[in-house]
N, C-alpha and C. Protein backbone atom coordinates (compact mmCIF):
# COMPACT_ATOMS: atom_id res chain seq x y z
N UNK A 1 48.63 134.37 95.88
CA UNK A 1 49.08 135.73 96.01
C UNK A 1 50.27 135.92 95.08
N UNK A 2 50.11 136.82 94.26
CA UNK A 2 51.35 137.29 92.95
C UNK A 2 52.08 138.54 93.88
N UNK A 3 53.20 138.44 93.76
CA UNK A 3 54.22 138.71 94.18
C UNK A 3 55.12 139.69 92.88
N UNK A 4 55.15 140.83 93.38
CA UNK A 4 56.00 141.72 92.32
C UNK A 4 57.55 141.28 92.06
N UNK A 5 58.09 141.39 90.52
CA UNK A 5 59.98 141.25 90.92
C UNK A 5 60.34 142.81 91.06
N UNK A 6 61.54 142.72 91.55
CA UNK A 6 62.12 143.99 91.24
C UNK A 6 61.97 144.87 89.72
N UNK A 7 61.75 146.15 89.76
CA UNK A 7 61.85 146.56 88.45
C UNK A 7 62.67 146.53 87.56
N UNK A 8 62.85 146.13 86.08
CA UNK A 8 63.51 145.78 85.13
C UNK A 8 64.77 146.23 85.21
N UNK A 9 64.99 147.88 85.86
CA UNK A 9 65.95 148.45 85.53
C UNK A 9 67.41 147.70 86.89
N UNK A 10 66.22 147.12 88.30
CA UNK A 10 67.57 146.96 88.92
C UNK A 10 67.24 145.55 89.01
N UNK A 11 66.32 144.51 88.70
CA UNK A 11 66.76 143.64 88.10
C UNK A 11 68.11 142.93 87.20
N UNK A 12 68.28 144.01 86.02
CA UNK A 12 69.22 144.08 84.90
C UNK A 12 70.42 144.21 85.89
N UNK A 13 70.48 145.07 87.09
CA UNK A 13 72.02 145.86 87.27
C UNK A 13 72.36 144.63 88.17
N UNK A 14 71.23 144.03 88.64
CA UNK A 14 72.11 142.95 89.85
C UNK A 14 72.57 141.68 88.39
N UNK A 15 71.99 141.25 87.59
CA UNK A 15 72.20 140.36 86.90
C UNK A 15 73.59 140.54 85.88
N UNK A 16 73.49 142.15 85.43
CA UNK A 16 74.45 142.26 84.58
C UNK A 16 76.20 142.59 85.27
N UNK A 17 75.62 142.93 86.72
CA UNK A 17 76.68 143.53 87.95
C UNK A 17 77.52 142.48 87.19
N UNK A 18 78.94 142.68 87.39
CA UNK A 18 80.40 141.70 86.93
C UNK A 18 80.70 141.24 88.53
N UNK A 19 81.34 139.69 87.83
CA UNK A 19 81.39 138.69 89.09
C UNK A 19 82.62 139.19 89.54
N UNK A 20 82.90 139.33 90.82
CA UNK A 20 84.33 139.99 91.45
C UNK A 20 85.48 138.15 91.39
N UNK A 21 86.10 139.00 90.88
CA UNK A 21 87.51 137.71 91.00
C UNK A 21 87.82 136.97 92.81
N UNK A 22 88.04 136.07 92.98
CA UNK A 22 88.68 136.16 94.09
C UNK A 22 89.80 136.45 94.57
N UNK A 23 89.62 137.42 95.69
CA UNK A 23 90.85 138.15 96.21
C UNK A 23 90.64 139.66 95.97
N UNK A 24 89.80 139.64 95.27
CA UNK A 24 89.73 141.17 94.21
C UNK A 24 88.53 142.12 95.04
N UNK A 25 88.80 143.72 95.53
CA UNK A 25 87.69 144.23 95.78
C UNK A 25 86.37 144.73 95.07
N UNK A 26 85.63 144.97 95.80
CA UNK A 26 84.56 145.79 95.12
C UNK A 26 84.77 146.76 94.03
N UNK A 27 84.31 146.98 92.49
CA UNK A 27 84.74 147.90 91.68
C UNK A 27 84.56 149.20 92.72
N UNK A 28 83.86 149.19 93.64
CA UNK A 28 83.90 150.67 94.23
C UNK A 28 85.30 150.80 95.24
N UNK A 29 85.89 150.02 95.54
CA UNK A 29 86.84 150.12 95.56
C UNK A 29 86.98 150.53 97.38
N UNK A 30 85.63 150.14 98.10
CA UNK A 30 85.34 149.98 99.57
C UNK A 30 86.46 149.14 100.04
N UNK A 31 86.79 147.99 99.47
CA UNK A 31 87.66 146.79 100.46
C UNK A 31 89.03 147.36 100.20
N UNK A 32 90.18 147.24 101.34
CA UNK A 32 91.44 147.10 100.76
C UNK A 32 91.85 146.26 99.49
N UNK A 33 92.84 146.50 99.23
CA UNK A 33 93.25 145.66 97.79
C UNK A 33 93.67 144.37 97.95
N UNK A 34 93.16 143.17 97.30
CA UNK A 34 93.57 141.66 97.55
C UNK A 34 92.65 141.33 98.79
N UNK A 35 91.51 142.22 99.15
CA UNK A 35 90.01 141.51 99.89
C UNK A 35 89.24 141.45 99.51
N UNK A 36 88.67 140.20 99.89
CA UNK A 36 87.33 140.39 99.37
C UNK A 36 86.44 140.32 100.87
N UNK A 37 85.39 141.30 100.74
CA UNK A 37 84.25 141.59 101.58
C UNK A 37 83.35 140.48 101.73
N UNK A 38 83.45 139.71 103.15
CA UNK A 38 82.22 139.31 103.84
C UNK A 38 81.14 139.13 102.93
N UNK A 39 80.26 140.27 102.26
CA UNK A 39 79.31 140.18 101.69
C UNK A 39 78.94 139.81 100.51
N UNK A 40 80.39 139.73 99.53
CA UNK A 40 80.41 139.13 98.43
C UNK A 40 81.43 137.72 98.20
N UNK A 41 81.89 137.52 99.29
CA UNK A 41 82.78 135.94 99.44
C UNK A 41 81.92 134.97 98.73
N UNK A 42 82.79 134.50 98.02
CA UNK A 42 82.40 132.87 97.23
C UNK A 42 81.92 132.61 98.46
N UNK A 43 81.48 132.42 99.11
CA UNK A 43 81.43 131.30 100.20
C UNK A 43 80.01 131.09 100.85
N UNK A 44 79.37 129.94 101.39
CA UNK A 44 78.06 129.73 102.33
C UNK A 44 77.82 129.19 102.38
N UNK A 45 76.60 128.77 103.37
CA UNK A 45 76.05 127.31 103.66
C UNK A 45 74.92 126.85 102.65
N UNK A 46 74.85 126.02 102.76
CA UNK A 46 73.84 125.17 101.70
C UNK A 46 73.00 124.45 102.95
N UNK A 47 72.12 123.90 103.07
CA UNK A 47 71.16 123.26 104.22
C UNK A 47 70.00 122.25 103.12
N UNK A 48 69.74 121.38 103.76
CA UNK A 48 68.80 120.32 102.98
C UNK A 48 68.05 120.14 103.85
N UNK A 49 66.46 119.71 103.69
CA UNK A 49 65.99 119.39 104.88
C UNK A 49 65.20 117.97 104.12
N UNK A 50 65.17 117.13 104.93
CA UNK A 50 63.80 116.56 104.53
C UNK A 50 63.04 116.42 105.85
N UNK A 51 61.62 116.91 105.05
CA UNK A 51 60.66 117.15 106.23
C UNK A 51 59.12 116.31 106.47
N UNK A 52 58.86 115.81 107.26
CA UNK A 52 58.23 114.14 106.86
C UNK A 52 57.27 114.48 108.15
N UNK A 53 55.68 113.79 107.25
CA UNK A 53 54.63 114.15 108.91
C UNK A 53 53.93 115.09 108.92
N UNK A 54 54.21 115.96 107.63
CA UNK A 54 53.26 117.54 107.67
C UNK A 54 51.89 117.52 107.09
N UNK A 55 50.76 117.97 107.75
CA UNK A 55 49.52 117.69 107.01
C UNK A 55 49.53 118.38 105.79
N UNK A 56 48.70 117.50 104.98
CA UNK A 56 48.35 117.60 103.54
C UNK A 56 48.32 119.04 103.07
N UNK A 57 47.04 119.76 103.76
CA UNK A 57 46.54 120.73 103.31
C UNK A 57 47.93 122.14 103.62
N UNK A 58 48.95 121.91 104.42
CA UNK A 58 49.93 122.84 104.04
C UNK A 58 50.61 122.39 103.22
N UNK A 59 50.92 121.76 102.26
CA UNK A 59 51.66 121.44 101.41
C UNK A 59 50.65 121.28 100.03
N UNK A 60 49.67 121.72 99.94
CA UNK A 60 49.58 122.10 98.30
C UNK A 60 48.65 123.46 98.31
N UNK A 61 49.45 124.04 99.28
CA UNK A 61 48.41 125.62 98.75
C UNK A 61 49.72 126.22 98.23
N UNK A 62 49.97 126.77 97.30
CA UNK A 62 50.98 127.15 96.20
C UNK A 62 51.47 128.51 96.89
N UNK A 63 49.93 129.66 96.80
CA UNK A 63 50.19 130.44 97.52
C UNK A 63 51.15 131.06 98.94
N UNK A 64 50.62 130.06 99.86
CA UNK A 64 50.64 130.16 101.27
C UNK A 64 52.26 129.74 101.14
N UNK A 65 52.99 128.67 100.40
CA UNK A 65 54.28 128.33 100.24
C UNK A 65 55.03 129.47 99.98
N UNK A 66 54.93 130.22 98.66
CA UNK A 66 55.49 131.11 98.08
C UNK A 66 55.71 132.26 99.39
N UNK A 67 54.61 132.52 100.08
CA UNK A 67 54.10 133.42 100.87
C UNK A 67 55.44 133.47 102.24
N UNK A 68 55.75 132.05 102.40
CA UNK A 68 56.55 131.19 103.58
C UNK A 68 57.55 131.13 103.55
N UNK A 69 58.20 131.05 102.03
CA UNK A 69 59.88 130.59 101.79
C UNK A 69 60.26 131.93 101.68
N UNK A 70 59.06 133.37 101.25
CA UNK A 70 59.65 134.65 100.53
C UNK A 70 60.20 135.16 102.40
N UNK A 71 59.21 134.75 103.01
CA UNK A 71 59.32 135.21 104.51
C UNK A 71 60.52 134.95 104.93
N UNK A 72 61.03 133.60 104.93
CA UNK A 72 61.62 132.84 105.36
C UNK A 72 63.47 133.61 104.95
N UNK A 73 63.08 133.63 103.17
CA UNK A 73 64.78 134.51 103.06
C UNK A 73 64.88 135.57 103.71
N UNK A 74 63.54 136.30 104.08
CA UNK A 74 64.00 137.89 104.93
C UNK A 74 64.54 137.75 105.85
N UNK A 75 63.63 136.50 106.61
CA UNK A 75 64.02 136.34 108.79
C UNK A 75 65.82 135.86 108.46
N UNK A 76 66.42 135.52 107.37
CA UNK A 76 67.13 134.69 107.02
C UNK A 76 68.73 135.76 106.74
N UNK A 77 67.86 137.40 106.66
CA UNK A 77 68.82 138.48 106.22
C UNK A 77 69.06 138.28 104.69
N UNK A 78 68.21 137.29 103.64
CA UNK A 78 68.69 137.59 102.81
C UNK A 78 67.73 138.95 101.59
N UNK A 79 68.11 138.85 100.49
CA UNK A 79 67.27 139.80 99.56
C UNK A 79 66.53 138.58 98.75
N UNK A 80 65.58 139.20 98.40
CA UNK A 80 64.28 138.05 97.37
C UNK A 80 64.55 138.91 95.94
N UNK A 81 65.20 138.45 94.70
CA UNK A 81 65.04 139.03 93.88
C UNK A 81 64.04 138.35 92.78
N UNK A 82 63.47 137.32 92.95
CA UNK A 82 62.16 136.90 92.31
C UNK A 82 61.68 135.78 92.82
N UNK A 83 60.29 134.86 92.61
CA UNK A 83 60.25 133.93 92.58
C UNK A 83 59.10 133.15 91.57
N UNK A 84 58.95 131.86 91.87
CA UNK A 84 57.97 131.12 90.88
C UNK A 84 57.39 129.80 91.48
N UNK A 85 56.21 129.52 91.59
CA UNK A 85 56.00 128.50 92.19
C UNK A 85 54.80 127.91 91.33
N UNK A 86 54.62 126.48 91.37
CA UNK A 86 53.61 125.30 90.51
C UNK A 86 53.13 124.64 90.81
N UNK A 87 51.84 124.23 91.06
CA UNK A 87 51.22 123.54 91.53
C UNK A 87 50.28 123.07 90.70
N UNK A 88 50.74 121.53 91.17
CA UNK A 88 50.25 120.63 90.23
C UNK A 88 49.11 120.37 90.18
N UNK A 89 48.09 120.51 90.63
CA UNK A 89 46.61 120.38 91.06
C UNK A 89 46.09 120.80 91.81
N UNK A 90 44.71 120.41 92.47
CA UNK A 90 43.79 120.74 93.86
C UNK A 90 44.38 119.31 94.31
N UNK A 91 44.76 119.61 95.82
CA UNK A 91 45.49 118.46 96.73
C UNK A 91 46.71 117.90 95.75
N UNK A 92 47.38 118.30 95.08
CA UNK A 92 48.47 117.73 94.17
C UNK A 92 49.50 118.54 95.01
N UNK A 93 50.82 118.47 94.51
CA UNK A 93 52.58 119.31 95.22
C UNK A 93 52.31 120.24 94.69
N UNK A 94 53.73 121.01 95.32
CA UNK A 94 54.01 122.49 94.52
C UNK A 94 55.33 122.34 94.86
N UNK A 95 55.82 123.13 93.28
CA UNK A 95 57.56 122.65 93.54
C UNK A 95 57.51 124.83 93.37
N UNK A 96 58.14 124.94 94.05
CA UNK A 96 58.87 126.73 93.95
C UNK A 96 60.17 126.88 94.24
N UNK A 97 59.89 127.81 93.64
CA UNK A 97 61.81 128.47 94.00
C UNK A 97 61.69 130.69 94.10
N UNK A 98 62.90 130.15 95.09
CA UNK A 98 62.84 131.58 95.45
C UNK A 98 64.09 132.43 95.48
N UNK A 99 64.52 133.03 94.27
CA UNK A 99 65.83 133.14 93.70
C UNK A 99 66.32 134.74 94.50
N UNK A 100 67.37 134.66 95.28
CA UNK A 100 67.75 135.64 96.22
C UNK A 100 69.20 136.30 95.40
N UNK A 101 69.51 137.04 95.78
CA UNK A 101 70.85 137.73 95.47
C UNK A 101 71.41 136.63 96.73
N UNK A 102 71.73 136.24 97.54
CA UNK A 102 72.73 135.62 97.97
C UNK A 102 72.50 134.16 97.20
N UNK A 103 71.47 133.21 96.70
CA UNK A 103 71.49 132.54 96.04
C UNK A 103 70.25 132.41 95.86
N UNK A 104 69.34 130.83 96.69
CA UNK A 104 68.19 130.23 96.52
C UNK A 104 67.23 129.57 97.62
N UNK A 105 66.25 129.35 97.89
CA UNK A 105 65.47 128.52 98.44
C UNK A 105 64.77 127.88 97.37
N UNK A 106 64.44 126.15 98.01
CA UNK A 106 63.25 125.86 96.70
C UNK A 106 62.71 124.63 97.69
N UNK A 107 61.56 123.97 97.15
CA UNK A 107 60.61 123.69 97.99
C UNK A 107 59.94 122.51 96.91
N UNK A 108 59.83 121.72 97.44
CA UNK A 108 59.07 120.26 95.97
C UNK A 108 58.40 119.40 97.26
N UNK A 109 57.01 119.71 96.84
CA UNK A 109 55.98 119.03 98.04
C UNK A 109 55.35 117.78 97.80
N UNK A 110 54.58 116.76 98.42
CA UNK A 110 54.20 115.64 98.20
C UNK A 110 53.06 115.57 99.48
N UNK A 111 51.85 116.53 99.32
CA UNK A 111 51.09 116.41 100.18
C UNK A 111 50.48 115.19 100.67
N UNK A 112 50.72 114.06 99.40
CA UNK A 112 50.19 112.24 99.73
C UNK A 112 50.85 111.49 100.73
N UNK A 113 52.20 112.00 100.82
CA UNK A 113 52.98 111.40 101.72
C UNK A 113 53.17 112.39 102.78
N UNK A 114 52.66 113.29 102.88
CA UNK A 114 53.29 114.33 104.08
C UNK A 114 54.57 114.84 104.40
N UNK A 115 55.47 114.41 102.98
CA UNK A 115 56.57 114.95 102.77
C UNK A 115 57.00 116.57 101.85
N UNK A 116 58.32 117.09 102.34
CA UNK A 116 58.52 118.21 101.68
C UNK A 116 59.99 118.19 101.50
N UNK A 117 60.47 118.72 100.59
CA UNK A 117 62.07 118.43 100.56
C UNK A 117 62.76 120.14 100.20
N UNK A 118 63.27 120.54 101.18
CA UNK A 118 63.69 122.33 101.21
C UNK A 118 65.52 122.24 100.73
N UNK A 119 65.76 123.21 100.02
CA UNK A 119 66.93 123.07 99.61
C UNK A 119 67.29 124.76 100.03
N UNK A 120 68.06 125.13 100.89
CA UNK A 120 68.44 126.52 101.05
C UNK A 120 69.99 126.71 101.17
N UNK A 121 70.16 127.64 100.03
CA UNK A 121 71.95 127.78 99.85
C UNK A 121 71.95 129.23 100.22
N UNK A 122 72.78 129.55 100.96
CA UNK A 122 73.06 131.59 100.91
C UNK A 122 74.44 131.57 101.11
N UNK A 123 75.23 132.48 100.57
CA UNK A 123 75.90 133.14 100.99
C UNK A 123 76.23 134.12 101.53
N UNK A 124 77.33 134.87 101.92
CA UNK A 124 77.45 136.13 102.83
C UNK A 124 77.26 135.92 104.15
N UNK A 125 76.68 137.22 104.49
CA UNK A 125 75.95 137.18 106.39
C UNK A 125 74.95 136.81 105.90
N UNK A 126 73.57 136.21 105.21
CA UNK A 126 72.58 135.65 105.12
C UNK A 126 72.58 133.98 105.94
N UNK A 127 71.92 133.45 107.05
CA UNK A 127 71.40 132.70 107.60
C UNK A 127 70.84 131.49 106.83
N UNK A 128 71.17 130.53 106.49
CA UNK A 128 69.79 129.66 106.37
C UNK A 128 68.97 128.93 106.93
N UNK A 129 70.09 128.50 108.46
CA UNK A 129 69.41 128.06 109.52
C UNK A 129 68.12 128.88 110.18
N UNK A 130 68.18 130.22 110.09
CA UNK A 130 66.87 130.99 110.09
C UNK A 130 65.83 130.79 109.19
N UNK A 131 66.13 130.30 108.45
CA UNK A 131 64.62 130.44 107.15
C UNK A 131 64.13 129.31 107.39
N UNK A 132 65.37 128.41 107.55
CA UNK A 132 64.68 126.50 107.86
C UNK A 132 63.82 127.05 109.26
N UNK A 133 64.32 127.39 110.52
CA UNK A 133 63.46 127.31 111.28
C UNK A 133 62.18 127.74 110.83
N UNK A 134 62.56 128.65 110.50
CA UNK A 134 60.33 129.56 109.83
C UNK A 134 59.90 128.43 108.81
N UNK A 135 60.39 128.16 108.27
CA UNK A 135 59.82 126.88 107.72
C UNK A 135 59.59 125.55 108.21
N UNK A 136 60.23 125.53 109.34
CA UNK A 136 59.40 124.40 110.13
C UNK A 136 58.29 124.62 110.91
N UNK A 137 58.64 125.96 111.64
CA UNK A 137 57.73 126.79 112.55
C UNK A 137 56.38 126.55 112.17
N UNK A 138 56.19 126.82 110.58
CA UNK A 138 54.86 127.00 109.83
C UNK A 138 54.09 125.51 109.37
N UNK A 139 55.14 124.71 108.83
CA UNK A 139 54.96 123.39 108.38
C UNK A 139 54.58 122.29 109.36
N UNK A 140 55.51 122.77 110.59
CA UNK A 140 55.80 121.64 112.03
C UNK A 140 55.49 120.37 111.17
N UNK A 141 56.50 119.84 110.98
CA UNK A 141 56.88 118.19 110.41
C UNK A 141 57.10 117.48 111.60
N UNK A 142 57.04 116.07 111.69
CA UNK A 142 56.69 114.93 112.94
C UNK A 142 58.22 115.09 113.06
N UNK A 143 59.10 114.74 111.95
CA UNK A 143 60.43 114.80 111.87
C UNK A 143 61.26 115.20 110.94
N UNK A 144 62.37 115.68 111.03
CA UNK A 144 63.06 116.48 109.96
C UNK A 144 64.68 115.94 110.06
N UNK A 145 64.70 115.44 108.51
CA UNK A 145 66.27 114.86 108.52
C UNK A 145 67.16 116.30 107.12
N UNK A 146 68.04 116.75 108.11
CA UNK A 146 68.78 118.03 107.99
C UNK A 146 70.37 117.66 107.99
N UNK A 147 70.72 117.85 106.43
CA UNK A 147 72.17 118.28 105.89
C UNK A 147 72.73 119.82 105.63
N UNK A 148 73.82 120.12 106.59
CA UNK A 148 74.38 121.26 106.09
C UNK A 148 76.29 121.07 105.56
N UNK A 149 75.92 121.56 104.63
CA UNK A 149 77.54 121.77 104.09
C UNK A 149 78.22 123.51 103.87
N UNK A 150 79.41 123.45 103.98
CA UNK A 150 79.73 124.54 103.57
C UNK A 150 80.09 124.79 102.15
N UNK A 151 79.68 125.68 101.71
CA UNK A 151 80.53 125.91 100.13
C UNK A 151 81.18 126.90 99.60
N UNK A 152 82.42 126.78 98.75
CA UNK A 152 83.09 127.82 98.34
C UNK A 152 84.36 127.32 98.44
N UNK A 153 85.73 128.39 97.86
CA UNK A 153 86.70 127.64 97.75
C UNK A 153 87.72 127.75 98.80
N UNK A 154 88.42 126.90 98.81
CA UNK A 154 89.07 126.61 100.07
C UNK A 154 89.47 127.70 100.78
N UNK A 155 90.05 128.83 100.14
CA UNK A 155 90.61 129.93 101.03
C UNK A 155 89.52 130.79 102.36
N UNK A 156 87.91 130.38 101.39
CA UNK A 156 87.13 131.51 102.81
C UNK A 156 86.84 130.59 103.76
């Protein structure tokens, strides 16, 4: 299933948008002066999963992945501003990525071993512990070994 990106024009405006300083408000000039807003803070979780035990046949349909992780940033509160996914054969992996305005999900499968390795970073109010769950929900792995860190700079 092909999946539309945003159209060129607001594609361009989120990409070309200028990175806010820290400390510094919104050019619209919403935050008091010397805040920065919740929604654009350097700051968020990053989550790793490794996910071990999942049958074969969910882990190399390319489709059905793409279909799962795009789901996964919504339940997650975040925005999907594109994605891309590869698959290496019939019964071979699929490595994707799913590039969000708060950051990323990405996904590198090994249907031989019944392994999957999920990498989900967001910032803001975006969740990632929500998207991992829908992604286990769908996958159900025997077992799942899960790193979360925080990131950003010391002040948020």
């Amino acid at each position: 299933m092909k999946r539309e990106a945003l159209p060129p024009a607001q594609a361009i405006s989120v990409a070309s948008a200028p990175r806010a300083t820290p400390g510094a408000p919104p050019a619209d000039g919403a935050a008091p002066a010397g805040a920065v807003t919740p929604a654009y803070a350097p700051a968020g979780r990053h989550v790793l999963a490794d996910l071990n035990g999942i049958a074969a046949e969910k882990l190399s349909n390319c489709a059905a992945l793409e279909s799962l992780l795009r789901d996964a940033a919504e339940a997650a509160g975040a925005r999907v501003l594109f994605s891309h996914f590869h698959g290496f054969g019939e019964g071979l992996g699929v490595t994707g990525v799913v590039l969000l305005a708060e950051s990323h999900i990405t996904i590198h499968t090994w249907p031989e071993c019944g392994f999957a390795a999920a990498d989900i970073f967001m910032c803001g109010s975006a969740q990632p512990e929500l998207a991992l769950a829908l992604i286990k929900k769908a996958l159900q792995p025997g077992s799942a070994h899960v790193h979360s860190a925080r990131r950003g700079p010391p002040v948020f």
